[in-house]
N, C-alpha and C. Protein backbone atom coordinates (compact mmCIF):
# COMPACT_ATOMS: atom_id res chain seq x y z
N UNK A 1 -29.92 -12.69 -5.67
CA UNK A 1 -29.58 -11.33 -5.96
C UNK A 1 -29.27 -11.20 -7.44
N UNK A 2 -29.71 -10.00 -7.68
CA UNK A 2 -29.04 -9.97 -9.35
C UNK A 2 -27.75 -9.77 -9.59
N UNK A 3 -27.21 -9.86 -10.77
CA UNK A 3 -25.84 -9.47 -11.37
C UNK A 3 -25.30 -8.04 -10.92
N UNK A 4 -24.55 -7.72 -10.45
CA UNK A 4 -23.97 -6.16 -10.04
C UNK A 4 -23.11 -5.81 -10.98
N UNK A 5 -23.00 -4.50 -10.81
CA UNK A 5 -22.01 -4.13 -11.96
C UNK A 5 -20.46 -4.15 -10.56
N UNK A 6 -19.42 -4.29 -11.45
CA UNK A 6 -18.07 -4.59 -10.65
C UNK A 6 -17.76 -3.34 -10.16
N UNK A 7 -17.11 -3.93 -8.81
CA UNK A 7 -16.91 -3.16 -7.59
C UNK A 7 -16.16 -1.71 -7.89
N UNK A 8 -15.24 -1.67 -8.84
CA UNK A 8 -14.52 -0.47 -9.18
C UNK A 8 -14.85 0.12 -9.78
N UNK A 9 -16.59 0.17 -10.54
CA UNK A 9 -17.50 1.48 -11.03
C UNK A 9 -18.50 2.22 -9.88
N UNK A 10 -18.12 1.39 -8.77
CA UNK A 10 -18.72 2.43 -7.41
C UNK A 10 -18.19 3.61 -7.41
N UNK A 11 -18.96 4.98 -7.14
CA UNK A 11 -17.79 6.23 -6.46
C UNK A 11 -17.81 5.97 -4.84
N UNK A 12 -17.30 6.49 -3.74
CA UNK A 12 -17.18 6.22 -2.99
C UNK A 12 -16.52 5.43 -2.41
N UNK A 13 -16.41 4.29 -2.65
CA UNK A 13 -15.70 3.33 -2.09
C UNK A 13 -14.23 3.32 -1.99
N UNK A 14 -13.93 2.42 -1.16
CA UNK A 14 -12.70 2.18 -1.03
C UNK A 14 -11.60 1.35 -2.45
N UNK A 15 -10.99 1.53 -2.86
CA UNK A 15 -10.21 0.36 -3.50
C UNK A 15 -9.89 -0.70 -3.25
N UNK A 16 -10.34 -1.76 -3.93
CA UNK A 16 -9.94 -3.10 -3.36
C UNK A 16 -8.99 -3.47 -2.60
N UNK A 17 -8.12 -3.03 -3.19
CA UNK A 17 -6.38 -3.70 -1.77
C UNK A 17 -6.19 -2.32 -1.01
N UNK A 18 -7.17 -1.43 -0.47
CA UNK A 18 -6.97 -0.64 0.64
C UNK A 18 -6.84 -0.81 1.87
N UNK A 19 -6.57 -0.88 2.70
CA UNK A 19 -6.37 -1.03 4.20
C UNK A 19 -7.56 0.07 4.85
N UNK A 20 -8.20 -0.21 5.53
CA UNK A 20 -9.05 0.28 5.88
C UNK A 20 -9.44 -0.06 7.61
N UNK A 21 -9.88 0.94 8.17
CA UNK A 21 -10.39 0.69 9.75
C UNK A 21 -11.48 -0.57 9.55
N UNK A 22 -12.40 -0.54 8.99
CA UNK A 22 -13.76 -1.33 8.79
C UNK A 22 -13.29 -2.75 8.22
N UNK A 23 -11.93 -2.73 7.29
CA UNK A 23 -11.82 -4.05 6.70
C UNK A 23 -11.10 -4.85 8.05
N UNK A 24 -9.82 -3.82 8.56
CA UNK A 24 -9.01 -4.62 9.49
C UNK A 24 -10.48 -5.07 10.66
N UNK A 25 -10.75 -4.22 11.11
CA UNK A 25 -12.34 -4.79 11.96
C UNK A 25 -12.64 -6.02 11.82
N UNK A 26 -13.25 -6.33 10.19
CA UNK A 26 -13.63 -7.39 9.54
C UNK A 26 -13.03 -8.68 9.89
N UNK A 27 -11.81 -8.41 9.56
CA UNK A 27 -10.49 -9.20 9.49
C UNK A 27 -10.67 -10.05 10.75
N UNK A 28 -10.72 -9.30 12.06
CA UNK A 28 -10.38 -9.32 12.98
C UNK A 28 -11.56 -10.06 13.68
N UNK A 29 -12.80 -9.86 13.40
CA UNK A 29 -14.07 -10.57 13.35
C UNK A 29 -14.08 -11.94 13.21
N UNK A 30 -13.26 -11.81 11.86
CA UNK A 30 -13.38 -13.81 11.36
C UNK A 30 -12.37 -14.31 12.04
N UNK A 31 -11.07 -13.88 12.35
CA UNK A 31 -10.26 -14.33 12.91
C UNK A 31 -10.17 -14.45 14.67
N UNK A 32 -11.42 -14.24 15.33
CA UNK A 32 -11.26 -13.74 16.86
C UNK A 32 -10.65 -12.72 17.46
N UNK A 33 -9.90 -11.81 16.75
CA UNK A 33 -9.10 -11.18 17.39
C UNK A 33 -9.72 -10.13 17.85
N UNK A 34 -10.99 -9.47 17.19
CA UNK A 34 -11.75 -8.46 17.70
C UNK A 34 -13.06 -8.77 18.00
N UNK A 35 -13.05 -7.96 19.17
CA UNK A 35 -14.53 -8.75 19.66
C UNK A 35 -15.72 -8.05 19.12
N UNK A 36 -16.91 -8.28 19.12
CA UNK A 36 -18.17 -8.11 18.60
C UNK A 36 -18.49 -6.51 19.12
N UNK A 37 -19.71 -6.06 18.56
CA UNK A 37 -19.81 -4.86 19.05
C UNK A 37 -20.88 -4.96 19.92
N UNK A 38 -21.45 -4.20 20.93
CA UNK A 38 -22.26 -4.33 22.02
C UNK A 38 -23.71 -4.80 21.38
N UNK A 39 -24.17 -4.43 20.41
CA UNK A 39 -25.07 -5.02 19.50
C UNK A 39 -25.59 -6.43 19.27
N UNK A 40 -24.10 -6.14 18.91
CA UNK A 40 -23.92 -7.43 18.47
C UNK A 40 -23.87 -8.71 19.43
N UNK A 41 -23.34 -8.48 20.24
CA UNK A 41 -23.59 -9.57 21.51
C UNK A 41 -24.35 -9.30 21.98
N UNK A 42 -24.99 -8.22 22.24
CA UNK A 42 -26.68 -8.57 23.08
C UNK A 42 -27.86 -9.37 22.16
N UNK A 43 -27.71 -8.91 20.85
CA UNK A 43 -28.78 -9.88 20.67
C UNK A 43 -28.32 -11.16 19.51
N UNK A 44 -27.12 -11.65 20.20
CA UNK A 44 -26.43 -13.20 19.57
C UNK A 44 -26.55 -13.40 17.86
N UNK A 45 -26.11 -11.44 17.29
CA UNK A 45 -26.21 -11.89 16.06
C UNK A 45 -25.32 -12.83 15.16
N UNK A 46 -25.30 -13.54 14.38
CA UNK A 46 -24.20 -14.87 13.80
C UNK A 46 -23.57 -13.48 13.34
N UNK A 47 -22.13 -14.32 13.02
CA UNK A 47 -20.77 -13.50 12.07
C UNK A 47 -20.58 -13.84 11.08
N UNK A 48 -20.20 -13.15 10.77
CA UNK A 48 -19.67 -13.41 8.53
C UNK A 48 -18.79 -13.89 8.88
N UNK A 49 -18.65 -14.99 7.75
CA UNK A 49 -17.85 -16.62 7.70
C UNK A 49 -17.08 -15.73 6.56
N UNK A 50 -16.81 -14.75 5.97
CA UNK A 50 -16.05 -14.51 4.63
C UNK A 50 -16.71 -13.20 4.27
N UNK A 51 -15.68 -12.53 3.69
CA UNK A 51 -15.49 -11.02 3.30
C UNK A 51 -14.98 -10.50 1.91
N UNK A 52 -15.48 -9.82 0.89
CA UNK A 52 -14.33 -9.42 0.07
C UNK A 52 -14.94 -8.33 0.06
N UNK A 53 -14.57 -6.81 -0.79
CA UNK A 53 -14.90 -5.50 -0.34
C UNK A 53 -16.17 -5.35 -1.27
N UNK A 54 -16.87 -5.15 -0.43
CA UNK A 54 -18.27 -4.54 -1.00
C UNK A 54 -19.24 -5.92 -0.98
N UNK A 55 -18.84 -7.19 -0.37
CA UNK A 55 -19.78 -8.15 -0.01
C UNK A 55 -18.99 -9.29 1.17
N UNK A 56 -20.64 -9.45 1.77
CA UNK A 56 -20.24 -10.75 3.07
C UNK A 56 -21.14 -11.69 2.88
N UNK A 57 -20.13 -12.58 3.70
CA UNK A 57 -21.32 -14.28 3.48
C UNK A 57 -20.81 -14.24 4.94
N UNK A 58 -22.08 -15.30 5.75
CA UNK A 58 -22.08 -15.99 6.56
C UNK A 58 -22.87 -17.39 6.21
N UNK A 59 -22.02 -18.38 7.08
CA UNK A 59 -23.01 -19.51 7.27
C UNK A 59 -23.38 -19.75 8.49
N UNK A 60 -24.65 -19.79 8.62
CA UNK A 60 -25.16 -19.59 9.73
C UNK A 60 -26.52 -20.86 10.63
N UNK A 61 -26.47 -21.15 11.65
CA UNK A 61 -27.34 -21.96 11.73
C UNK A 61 -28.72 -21.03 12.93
N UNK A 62 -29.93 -21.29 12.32
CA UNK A 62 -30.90 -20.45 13.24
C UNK A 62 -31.69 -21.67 14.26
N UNK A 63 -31.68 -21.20 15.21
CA UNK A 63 -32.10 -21.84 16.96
C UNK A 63 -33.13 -21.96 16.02
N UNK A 64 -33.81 -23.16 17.21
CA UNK A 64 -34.93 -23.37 17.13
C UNK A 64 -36.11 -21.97 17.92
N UNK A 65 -35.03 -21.54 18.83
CA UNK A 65 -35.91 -20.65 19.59
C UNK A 65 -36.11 -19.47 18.82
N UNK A 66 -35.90 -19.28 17.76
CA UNK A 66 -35.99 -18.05 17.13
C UNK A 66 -37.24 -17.68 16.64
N UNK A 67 -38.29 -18.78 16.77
CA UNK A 67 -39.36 -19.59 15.88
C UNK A 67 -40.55 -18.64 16.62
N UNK A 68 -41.90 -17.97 15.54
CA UNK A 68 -42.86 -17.67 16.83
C UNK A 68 -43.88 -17.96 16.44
N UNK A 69 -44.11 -18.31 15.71
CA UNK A 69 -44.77 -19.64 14.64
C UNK A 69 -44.14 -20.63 14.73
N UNK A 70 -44.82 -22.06 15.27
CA UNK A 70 -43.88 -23.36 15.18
C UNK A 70 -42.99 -23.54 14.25
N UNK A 71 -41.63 -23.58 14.41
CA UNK A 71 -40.65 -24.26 13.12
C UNK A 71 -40.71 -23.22 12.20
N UNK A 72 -40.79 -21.84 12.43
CA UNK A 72 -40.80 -20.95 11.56
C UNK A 72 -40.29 -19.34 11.61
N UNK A 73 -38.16 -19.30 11.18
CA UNK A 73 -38.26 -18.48 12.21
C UNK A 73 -38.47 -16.59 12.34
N UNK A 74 -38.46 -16.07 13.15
CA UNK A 74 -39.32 -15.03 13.32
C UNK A 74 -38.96 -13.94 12.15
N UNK A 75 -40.21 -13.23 11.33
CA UNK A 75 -39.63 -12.62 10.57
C UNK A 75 -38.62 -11.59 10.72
N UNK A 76 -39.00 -11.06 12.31
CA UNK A 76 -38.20 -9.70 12.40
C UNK A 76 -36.85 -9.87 12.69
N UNK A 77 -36.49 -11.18 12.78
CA UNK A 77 -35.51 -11.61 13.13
C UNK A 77 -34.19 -11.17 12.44
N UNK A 78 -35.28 -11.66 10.77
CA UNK A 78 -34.33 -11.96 9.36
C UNK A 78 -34.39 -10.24 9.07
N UNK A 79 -35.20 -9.83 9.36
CA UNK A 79 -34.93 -8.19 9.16
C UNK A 79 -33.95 -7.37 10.26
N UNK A 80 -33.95 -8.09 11.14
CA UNK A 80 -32.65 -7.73 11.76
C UNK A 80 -31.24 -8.12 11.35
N UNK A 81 -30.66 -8.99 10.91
CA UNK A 81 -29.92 -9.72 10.13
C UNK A 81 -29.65 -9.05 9.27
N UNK A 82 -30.79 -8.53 8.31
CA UNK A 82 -30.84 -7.87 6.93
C UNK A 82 -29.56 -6.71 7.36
N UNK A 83 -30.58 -5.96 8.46
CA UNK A 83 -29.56 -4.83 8.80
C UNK A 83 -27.97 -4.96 8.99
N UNK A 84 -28.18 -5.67 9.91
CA UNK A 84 -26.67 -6.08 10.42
C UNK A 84 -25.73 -6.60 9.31
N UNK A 85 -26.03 -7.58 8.40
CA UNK A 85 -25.00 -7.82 7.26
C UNK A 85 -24.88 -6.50 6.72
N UNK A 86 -26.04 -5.46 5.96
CA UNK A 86 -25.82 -4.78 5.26
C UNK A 86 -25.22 -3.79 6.10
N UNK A 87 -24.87 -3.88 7.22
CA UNK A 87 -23.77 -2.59 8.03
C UNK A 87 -22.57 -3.37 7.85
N UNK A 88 -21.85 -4.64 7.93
CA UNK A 88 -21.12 -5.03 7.40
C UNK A 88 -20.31 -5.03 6.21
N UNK A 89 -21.32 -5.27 5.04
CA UNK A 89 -20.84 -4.76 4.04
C UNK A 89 -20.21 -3.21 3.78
N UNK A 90 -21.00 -2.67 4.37
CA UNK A 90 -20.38 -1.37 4.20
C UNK A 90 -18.94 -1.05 4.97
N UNK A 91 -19.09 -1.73 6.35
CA UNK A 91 -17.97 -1.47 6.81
C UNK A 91 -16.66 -2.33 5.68
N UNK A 92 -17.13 -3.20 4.80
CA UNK A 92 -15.78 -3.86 3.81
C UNK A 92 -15.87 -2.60 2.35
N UNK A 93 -16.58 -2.06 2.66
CA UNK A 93 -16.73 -0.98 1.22
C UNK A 93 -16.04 0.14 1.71
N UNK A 94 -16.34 0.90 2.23
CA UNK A 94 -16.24 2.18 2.79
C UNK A 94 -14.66 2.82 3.28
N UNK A 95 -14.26 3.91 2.58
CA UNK A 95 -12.96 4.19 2.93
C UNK A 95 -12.64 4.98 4.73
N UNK A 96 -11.57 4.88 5.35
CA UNK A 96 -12.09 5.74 6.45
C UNK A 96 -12.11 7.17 6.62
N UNK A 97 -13.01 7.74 7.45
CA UNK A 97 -13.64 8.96 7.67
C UNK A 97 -14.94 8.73 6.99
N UNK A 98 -15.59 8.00 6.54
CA UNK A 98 -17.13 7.84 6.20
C UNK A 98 -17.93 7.40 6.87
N UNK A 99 -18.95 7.24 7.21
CA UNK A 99 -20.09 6.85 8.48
C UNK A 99 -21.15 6.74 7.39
N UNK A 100 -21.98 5.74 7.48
CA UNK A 100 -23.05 5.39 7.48
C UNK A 100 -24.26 4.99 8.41
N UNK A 101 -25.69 5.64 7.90
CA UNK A 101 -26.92 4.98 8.55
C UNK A 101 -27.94 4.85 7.69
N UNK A 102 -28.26 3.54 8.26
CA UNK A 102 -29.10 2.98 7.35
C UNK A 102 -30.66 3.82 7.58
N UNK A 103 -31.24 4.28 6.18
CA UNK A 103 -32.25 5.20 5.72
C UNK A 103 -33.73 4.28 5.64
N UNK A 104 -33.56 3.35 5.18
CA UNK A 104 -34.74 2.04 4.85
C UNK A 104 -34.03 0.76 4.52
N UNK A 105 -35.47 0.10 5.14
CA UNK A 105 -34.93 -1.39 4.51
C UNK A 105 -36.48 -2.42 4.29
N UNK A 106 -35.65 -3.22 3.52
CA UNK A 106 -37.33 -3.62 3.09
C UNK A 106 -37.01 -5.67 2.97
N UNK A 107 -37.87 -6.14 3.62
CA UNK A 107 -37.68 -7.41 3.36
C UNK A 107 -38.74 -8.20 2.72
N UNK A 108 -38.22 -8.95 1.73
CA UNK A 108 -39.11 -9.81 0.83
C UNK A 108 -39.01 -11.42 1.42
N UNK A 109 -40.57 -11.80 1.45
CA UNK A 109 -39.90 -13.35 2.16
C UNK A 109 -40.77 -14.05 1.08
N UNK A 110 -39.77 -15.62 0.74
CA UNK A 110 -40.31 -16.19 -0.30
C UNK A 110 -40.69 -17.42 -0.06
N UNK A 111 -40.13 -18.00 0.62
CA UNK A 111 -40.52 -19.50 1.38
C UNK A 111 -40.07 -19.51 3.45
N UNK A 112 -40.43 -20.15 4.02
CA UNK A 112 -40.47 -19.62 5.34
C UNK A 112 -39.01 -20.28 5.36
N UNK A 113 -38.61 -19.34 6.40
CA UNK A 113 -36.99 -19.95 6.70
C UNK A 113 -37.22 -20.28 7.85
N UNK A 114 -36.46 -21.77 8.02
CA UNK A 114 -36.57 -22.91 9.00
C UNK A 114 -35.90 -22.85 9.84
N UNK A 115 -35.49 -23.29 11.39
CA UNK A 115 -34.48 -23.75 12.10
C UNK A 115 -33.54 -24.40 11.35
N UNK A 116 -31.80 -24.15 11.36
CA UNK A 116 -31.57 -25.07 11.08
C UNK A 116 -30.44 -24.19 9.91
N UNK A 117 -29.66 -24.61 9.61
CA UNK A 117 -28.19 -24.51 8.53
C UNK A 117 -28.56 -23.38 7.53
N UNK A 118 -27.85 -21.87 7.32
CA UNK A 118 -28.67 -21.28 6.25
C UNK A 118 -27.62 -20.11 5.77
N UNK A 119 -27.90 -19.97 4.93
CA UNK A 119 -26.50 -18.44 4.39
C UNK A 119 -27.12 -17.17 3.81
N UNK A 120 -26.13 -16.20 4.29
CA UNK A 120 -26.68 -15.33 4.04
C UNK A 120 -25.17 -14.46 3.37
N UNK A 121 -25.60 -13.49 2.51
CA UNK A 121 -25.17 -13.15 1.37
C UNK A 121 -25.20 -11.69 1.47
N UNK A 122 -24.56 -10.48 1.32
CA UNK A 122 -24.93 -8.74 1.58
C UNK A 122 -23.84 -8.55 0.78
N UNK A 123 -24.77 -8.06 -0.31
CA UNK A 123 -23.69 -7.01 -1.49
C UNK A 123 -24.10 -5.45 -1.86
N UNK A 124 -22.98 -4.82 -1.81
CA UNK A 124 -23.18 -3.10 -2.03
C UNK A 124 -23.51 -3.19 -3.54
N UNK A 125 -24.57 -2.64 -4.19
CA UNK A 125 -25.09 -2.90 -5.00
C UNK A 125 -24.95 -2.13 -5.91
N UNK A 126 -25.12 -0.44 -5.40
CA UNK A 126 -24.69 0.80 -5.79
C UNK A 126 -24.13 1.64 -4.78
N UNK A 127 -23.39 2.72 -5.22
CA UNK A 127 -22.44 3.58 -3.77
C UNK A 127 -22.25 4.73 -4.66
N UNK A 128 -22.94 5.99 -4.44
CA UNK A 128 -21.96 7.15 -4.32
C UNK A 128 -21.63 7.98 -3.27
N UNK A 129 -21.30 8.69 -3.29
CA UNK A 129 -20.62 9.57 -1.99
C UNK A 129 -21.54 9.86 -1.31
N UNK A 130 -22.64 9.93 -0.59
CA UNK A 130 -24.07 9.94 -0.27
C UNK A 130 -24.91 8.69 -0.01
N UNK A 131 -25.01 7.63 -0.32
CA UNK A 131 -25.67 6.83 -0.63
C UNK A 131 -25.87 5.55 -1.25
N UNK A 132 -26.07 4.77 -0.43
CA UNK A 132 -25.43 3.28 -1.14
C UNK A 132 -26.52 2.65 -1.16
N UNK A 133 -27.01 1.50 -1.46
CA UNK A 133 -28.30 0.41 -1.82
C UNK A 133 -27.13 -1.29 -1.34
N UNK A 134 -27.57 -1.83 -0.38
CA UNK A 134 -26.94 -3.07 -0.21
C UNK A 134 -28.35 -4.31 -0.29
N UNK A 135 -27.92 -5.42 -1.30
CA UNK A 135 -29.03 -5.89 -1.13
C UNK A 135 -28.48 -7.44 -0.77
N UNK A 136 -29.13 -8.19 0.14
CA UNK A 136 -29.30 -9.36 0.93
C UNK A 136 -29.67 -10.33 0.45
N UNK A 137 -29.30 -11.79 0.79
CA UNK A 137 -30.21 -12.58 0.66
C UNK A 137 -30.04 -13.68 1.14
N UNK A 138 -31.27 -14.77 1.34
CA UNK A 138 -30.92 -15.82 2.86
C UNK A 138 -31.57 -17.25 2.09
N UNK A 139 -30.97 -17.71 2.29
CA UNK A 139 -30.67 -19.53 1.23
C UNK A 139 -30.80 -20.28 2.36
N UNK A 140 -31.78 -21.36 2.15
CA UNK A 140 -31.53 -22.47 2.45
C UNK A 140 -31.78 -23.70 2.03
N UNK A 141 -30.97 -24.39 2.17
CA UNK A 141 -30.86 -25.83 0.97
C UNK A 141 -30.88 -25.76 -0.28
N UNK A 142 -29.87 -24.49 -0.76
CA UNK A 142 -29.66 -24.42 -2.07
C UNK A 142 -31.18 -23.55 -2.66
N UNK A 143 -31.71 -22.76 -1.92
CA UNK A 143 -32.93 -22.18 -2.54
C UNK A 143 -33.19 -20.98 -2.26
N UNK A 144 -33.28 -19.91 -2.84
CA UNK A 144 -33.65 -18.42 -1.48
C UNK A 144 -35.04 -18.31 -0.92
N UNK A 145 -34.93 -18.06 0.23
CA UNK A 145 -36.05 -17.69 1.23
C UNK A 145 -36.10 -16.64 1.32
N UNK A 146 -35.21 -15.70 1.31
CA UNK A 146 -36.24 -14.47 1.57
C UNK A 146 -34.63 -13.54 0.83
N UNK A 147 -34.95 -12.08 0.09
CA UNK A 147 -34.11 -11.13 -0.09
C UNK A 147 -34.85 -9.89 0.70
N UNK A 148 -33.42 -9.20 0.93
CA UNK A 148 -33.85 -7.61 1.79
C UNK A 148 -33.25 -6.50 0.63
N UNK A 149 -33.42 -5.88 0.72
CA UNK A 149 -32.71 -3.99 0.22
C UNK A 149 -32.54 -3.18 1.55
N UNK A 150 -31.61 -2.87 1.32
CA UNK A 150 -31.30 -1.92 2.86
C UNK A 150 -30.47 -0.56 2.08
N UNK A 151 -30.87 0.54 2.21
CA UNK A 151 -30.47 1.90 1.48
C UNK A 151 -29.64 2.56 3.13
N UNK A 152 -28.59 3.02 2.70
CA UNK A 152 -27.70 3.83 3.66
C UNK A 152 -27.43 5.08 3.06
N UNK A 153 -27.33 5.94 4.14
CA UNK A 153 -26.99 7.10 3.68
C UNK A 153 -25.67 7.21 4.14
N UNK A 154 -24.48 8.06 3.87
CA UNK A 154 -23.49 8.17 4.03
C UNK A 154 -22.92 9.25 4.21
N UNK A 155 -22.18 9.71 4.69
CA UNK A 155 -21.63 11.08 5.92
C UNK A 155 -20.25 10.59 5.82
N UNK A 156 -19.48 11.46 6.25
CA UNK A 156 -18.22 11.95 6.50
C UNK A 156 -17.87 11.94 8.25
N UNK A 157 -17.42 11.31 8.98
CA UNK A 157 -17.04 11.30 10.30
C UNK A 157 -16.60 12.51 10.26
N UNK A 158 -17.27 13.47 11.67
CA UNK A 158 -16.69 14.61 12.24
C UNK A 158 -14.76 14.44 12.50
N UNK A 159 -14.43 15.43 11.58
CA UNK A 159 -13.08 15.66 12.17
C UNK A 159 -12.20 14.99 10.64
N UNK A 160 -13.20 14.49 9.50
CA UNK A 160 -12.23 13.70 9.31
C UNK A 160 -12.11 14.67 7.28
């Protein structure tokens, strides 16, 4: 991923030491205390290993069964992933009463990603009150395999 400009020239966002619905969530994610969202356990997506506001890491290991090409695993997979971190991130960005949905997303693959030990990376890239750009990216053995862009649009929760 490239260099970002620092988190407190976003508009929109939350302030770093805010308390937030989406961060305590977070929180609560890495720590067990909150369980996954229905999504999320139906289709066994991995969890972010680490959080700070406006980016997530996971370390993650991918089944062999994920593969639909021998030893190679499925692209739509990692574009699902893409999504899911970059709804993450937002939920560590985002102050409450804001809602996001994701508008596009686009995945770049650079070397095939393998079964097997791999990290993945989702930083809010840009954010204004409308519209954010989170961009992805998935390492393995110290190398990137593939980056995503995922663009959200952003709303105001009814009522709030």
């Amino acid at each position: 991923m490239q260099p970002t400009p620092t988190y407190s020239r976003h508009r929109g966002l939350a302030p770093p030491g805010h308390d937030t619905r989406g961060r305590r969530l977070l929180a609560g994610l890495l720590d067990g205390t909150a369980g996954d969202p229905p999504c999320a356990r139906l289709l066994d997506l991995p969890r972010a290993t680490g959080w700070s506001p406006g980016r997530i890491t996971s370390a993650t290991v991918f089944p062999d069964d994920l593969t639909l090409t021998p030893g190679v695993v499925f692209g739509g997979w990692i574009a699902c992933l893409a999504d899911h971190f970059a709804g993450l991130a937002m939920l560590s960005a985002l102050p409450d009463g804001s809602t996001f949905l994701t508008a596009a997303l686009s995945v770049d693959y650079r070397a095939p990603l393998l079964p097997g030990p791999a990290d993945v990376e989702a930083e809010v890239t840009r954010c204004s009150t409308r519209h954010a750009l989170v961009e992805i990216g998935f390492s393995q053995a110290g190398r990137t395999a593939a980056t995503a862009t995922v663009e959200q649009i952003i709303g105001r929760a009814p009522g709030s």
